[in-house]
N, C-alpha and C. Protein backbone atom coordinates (compact mmCIF):
# COMPACT_ATOMS: atom_id res chain seq x y z
N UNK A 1 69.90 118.70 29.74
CA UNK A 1 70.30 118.68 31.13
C UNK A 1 71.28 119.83 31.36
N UNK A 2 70.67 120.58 32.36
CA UNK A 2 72.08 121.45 32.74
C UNK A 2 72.20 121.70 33.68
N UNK A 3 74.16 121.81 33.73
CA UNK A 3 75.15 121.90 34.61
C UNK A 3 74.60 121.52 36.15
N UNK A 4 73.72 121.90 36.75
CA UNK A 4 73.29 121.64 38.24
C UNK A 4 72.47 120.15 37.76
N UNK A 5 72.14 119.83 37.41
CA UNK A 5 71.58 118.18 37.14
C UNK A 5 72.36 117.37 37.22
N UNK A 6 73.48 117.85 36.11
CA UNK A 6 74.68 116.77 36.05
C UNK A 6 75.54 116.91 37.09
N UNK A 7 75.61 117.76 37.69
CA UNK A 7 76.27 117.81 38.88
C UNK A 7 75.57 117.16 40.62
N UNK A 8 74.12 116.98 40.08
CA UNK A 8 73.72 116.75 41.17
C UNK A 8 73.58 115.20 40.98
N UNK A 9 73.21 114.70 39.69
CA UNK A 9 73.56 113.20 39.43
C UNK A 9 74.44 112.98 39.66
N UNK A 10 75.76 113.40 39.16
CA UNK A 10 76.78 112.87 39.85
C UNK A 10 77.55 112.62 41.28
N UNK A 11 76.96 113.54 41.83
CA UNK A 11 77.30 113.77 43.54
C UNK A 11 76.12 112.51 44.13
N UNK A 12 75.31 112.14 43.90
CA UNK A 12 74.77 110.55 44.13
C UNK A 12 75.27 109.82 44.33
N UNK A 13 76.11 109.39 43.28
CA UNK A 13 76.43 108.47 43.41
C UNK A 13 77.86 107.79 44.46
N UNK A 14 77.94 106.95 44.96
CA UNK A 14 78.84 107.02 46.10
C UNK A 14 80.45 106.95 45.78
N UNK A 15 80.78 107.50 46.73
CA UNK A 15 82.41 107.39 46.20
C UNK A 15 83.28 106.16 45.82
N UNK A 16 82.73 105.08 46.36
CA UNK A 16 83.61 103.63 46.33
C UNK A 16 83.06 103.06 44.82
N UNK A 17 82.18 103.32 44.52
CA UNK A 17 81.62 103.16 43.02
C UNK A 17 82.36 103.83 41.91
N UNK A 18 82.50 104.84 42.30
CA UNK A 18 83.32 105.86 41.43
C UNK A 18 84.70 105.37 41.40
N UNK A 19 85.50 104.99 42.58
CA UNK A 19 86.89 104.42 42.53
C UNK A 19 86.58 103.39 41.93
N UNK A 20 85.56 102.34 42.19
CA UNK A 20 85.88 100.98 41.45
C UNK A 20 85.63 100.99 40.01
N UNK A 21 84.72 101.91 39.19
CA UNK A 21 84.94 101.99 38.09
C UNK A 21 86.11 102.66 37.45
N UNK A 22 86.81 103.32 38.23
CA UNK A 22 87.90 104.36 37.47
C UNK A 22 89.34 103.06 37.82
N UNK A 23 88.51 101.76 38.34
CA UNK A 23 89.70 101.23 38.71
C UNK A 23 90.35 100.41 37.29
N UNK A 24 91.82 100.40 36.54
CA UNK A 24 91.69 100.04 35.22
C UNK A 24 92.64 98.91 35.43
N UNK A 25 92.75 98.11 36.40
CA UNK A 25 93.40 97.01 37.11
C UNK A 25 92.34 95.89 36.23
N UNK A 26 92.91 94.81 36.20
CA UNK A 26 91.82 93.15 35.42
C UNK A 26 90.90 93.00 36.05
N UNK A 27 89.85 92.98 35.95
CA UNK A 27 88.97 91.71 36.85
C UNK A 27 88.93 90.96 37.31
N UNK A 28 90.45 90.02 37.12
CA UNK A 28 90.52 88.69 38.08
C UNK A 28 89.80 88.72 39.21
N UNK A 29 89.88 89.08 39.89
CA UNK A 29 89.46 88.99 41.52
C UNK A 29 88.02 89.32 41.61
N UNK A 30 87.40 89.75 40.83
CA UNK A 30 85.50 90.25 41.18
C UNK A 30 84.67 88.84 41.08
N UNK A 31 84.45 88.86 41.39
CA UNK A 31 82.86 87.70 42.20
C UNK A 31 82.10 87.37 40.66
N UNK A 32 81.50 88.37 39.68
CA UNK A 32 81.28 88.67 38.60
C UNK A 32 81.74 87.72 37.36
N UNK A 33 81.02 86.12 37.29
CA UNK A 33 81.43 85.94 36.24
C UNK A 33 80.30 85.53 35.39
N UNK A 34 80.39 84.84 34.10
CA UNK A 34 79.36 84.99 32.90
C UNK A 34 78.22 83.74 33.83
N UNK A 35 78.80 83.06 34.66
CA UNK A 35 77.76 81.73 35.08
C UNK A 35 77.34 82.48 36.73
N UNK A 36 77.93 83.56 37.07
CA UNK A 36 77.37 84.11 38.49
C UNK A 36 77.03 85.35 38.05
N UNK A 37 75.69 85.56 38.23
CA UNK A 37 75.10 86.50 38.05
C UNK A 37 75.31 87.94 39.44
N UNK A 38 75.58 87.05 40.27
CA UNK A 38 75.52 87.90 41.54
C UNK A 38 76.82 89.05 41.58
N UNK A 39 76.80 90.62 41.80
CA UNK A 39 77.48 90.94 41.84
C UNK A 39 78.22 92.01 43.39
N UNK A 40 79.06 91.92 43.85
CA UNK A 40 79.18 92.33 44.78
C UNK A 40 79.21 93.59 44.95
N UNK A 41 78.68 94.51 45.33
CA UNK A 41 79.28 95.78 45.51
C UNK A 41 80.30 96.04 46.64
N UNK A 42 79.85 95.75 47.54
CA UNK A 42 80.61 96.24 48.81
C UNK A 42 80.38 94.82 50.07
N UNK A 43 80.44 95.18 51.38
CA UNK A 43 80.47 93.85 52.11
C UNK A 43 78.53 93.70 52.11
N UNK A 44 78.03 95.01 52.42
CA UNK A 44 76.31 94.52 52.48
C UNK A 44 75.32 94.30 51.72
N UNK A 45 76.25 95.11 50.59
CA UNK A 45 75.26 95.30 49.12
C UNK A 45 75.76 94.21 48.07
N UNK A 46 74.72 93.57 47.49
CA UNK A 46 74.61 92.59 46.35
C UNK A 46 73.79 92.59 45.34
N UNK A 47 74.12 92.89 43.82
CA UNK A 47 72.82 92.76 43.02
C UNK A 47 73.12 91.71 42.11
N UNK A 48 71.82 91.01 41.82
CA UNK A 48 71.28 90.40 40.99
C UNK A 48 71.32 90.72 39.58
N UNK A 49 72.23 90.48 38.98
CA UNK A 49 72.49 90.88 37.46
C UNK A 49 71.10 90.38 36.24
N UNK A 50 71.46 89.07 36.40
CA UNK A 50 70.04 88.59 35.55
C UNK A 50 68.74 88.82 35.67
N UNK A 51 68.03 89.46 36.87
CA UNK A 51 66.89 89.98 36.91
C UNK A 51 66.98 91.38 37.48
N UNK A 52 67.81 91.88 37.82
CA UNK A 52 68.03 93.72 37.72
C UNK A 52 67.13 94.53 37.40
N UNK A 53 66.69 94.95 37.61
CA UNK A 53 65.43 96.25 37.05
C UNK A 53 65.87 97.97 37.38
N UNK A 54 65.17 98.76 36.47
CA UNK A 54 65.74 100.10 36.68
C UNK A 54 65.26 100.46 37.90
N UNK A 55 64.44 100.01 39.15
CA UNK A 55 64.68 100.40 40.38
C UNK A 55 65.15 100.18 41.29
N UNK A 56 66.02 99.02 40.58
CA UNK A 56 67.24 98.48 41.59
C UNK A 56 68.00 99.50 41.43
N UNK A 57 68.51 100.15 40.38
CA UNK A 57 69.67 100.85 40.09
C UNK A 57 69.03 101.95 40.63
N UNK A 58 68.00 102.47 40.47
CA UNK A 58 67.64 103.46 41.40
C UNK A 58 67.61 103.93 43.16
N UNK A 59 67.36 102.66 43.08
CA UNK A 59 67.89 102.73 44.94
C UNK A 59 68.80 102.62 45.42
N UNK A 60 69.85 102.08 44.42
CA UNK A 60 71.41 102.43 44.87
C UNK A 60 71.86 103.68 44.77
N UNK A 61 71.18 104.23 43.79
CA UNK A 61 71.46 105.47 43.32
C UNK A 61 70.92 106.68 44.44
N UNK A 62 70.07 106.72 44.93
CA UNK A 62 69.31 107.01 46.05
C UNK A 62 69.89 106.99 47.45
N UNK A 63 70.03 105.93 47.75
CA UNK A 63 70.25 105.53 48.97
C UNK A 63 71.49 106.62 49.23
N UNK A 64 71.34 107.58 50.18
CA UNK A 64 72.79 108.07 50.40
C UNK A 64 72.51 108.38 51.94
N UNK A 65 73.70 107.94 52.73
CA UNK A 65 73.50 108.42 53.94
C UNK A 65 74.11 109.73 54.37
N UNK A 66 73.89 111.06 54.92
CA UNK A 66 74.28 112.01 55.46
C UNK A 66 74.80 112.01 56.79
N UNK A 67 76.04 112.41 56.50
CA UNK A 67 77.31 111.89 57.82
C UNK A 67 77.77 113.45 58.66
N UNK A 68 77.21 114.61 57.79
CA UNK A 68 77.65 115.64 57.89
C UNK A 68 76.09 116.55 58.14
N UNK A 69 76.06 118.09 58.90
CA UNK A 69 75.10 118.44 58.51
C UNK A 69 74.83 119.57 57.33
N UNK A 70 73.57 120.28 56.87
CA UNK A 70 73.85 120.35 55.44
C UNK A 70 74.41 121.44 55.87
N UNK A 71 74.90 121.98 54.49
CA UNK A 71 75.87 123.62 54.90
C UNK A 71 74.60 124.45 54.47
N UNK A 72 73.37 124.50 53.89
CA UNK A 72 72.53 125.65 53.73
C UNK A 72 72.22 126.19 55.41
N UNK A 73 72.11 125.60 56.55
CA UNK A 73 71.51 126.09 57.81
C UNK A 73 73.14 126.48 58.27
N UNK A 74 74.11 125.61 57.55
CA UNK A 74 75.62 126.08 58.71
C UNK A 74 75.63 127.58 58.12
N UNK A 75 75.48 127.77 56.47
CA UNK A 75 75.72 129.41 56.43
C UNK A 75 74.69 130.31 57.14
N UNK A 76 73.50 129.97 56.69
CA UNK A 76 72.87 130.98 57.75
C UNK A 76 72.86 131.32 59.10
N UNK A 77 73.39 130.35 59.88
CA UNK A 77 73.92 129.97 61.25
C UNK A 77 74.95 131.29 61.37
N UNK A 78 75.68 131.39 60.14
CA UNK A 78 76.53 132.69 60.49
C UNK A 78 75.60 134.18 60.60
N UNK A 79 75.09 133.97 60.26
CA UNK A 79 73.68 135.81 60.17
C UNK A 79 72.74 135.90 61.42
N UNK A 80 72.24 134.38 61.68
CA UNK A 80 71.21 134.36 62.11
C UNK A 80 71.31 132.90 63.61
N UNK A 81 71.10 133.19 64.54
CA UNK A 81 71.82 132.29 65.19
C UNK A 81 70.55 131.49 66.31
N UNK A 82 70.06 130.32 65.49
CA UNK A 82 68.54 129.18 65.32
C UNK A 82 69.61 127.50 65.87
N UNK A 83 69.06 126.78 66.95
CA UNK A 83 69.66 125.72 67.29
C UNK A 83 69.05 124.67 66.12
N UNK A 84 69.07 123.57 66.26
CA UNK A 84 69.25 122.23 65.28
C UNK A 84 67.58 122.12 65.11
N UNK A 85 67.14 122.41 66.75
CA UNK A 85 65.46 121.79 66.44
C UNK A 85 64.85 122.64 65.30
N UNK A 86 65.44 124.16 65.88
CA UNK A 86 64.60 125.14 64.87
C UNK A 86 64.62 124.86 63.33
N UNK A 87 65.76 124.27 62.90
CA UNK A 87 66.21 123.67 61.26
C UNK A 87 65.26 123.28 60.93
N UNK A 88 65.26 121.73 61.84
CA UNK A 88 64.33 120.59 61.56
C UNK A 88 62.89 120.80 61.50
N UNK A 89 62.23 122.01 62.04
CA UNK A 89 60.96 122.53 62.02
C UNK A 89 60.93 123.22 61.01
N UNK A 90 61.80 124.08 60.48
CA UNK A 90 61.81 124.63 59.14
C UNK A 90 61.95 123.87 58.09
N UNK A 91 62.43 123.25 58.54
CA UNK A 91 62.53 122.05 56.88
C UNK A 91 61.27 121.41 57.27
N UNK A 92 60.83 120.89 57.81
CA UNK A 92 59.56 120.18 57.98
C UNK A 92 58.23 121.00 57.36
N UNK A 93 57.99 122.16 57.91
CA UNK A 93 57.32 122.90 57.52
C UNK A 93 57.15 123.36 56.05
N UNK A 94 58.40 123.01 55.42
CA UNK A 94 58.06 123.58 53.93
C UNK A 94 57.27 123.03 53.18
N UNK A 95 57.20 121.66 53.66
CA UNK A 95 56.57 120.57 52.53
C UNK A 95 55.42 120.58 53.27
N UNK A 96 55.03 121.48 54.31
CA UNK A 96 52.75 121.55 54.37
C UNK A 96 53.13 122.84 53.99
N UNK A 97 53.18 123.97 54.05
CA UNK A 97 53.13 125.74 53.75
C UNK A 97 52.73 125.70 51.85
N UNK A 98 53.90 125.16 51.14
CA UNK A 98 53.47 125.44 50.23
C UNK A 98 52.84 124.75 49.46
N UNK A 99 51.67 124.34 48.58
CA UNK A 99 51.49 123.71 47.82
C UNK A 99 51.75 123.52 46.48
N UNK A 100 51.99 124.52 45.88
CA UNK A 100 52.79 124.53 44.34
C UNK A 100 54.52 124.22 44.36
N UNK A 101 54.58 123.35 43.44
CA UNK A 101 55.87 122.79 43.20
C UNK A 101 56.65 124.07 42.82
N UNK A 102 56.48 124.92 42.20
CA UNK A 102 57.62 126.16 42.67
C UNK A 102 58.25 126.93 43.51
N UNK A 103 57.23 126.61 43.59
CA UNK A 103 57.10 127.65 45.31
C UNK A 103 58.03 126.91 46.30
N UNK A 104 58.24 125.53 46.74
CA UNK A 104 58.58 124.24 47.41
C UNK A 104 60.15 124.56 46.97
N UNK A 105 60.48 124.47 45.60
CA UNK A 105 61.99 124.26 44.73
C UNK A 105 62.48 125.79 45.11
N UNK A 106 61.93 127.42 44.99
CA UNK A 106 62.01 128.22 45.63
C UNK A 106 62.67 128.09 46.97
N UNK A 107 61.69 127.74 47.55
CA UNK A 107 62.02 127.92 49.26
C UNK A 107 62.89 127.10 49.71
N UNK A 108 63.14 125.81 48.66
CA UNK A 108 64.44 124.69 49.02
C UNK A 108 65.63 125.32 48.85
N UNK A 109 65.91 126.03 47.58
CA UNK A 109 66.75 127.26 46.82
C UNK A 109 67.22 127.92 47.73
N UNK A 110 66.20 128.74 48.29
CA UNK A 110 66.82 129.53 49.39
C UNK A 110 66.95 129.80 50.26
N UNK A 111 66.62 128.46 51.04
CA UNK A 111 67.29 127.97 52.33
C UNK A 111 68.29 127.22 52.33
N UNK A 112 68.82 126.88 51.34
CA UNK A 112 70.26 126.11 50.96
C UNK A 112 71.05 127.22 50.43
N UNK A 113 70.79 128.51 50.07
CA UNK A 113 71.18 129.27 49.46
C UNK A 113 71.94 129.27 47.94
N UNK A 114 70.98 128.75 47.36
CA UNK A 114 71.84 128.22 46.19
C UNK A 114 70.93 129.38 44.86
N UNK A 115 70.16 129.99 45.63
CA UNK A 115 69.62 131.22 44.33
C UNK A 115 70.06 131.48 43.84
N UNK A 116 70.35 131.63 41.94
CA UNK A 116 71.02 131.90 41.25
C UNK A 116 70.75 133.25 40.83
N UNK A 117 71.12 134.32 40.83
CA UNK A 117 71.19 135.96 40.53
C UNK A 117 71.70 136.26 39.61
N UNK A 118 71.46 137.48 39.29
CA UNK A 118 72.23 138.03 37.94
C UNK A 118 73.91 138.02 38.35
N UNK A 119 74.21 138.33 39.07
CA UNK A 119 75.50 137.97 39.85
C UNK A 119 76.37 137.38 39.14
N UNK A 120 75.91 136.06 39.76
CA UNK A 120 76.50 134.82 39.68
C UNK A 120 76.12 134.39 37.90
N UNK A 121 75.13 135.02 37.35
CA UNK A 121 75.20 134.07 35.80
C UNK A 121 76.08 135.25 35.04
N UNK A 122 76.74 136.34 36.02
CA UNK A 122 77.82 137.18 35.23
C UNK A 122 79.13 136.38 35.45
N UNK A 123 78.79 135.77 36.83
CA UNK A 123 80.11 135.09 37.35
C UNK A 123 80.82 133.65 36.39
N UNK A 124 79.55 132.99 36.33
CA UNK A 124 79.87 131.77 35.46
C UNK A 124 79.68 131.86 33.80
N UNK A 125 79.65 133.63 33.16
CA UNK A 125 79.78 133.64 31.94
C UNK A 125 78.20 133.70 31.26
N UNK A 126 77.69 133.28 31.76
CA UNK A 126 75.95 133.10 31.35
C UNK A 126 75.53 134.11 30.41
N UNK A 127 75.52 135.45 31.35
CA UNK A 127 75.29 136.46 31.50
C UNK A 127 76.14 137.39 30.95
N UNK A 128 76.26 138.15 29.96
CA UNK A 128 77.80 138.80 29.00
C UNK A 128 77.45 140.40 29.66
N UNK A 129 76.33 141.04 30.37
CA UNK A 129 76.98 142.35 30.83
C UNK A 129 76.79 142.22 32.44
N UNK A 130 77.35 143.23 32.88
CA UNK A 130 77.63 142.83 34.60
C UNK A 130 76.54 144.02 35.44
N UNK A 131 75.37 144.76 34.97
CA UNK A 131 74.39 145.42 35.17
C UNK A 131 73.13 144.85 36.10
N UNK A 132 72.97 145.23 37.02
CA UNK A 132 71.63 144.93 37.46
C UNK A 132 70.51 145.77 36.60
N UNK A 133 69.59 144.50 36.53
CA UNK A 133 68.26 144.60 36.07
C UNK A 133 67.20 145.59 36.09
N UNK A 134 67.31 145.98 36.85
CA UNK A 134 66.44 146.68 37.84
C UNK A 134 66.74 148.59 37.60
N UNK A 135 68.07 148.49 38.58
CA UNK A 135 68.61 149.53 38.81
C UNK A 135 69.89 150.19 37.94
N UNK A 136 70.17 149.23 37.14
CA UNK A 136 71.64 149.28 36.14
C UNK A 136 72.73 149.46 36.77
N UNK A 137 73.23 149.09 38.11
CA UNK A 137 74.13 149.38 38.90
C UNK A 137 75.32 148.40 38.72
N UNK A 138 76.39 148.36 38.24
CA UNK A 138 77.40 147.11 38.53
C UNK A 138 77.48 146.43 39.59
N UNK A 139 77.89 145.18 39.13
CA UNK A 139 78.05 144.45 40.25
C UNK A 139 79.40 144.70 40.63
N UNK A 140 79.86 144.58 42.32
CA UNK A 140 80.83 144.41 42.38
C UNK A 140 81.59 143.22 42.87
């Protein structure tokens, strides 16, 4: 697994989960005992301990609601200046245009702008000389 996996697994998962496990206070007070299987997460969410399956944990894991909009269209918003519908037609559109799964992870890449360049794998060490490929030019 690397670095962008584990980083993207971890950004899943929700923040109140993350506090309650980092919480190192007793258990007295949790709902959670060896004869109640039921466990509370929060006021809406409840799981079933004794029959649990890995797609329970998956849909918690999943489930995330977006409260914000994404920042790949807010940066380009700075270059290029497209209202909300136009987004939503571009994102829509990607998933009929391409049919190969590279091509799809590509065009997700770099409309979020998250393309990784020789650049940037000089930036995070990856990469040990600071030369473009191409042209042998430094980066600056």
């Amino acid at each position: 697994m690397n670095f962008l996996q584990f980083y993207q697994v971890t950004s899943a998962i929700p923040k109140y989960l993350v506090i309650k496990a980092r919480n190192t206070e007793p258990m007295e007070n949790e709902i959670y005992t060896r004869k109640n299987f039921l466990f509370q997460l929060d006021d809406s969410t409840q799981l079933q301990l004794d029959n649990a399956k890995t797609r329970d944990f998956c849909g918690l894991l999943n489930r995330k609601i977006h409260t914000v909009h994404q920042t790949g269209p807010m940066n380009w918003n700075s270059k290029t200046r497209l209202d909300e519908n136009a987004w939503k037609k571009i994102s829509n559109s990607l998933k009929s245009i391409y049919k190969e799964t590279k091509l799809k992870e590509f065009q997700f890449e770099l409309s979020h702008r998250i393309v990784v360049t020789e650049k940037e794998l000089h930036r995070y060490g990856i990469k040990t000389d600071d030369e473009c490929l191409y042209c042998g030019e430094r980066f600056t």
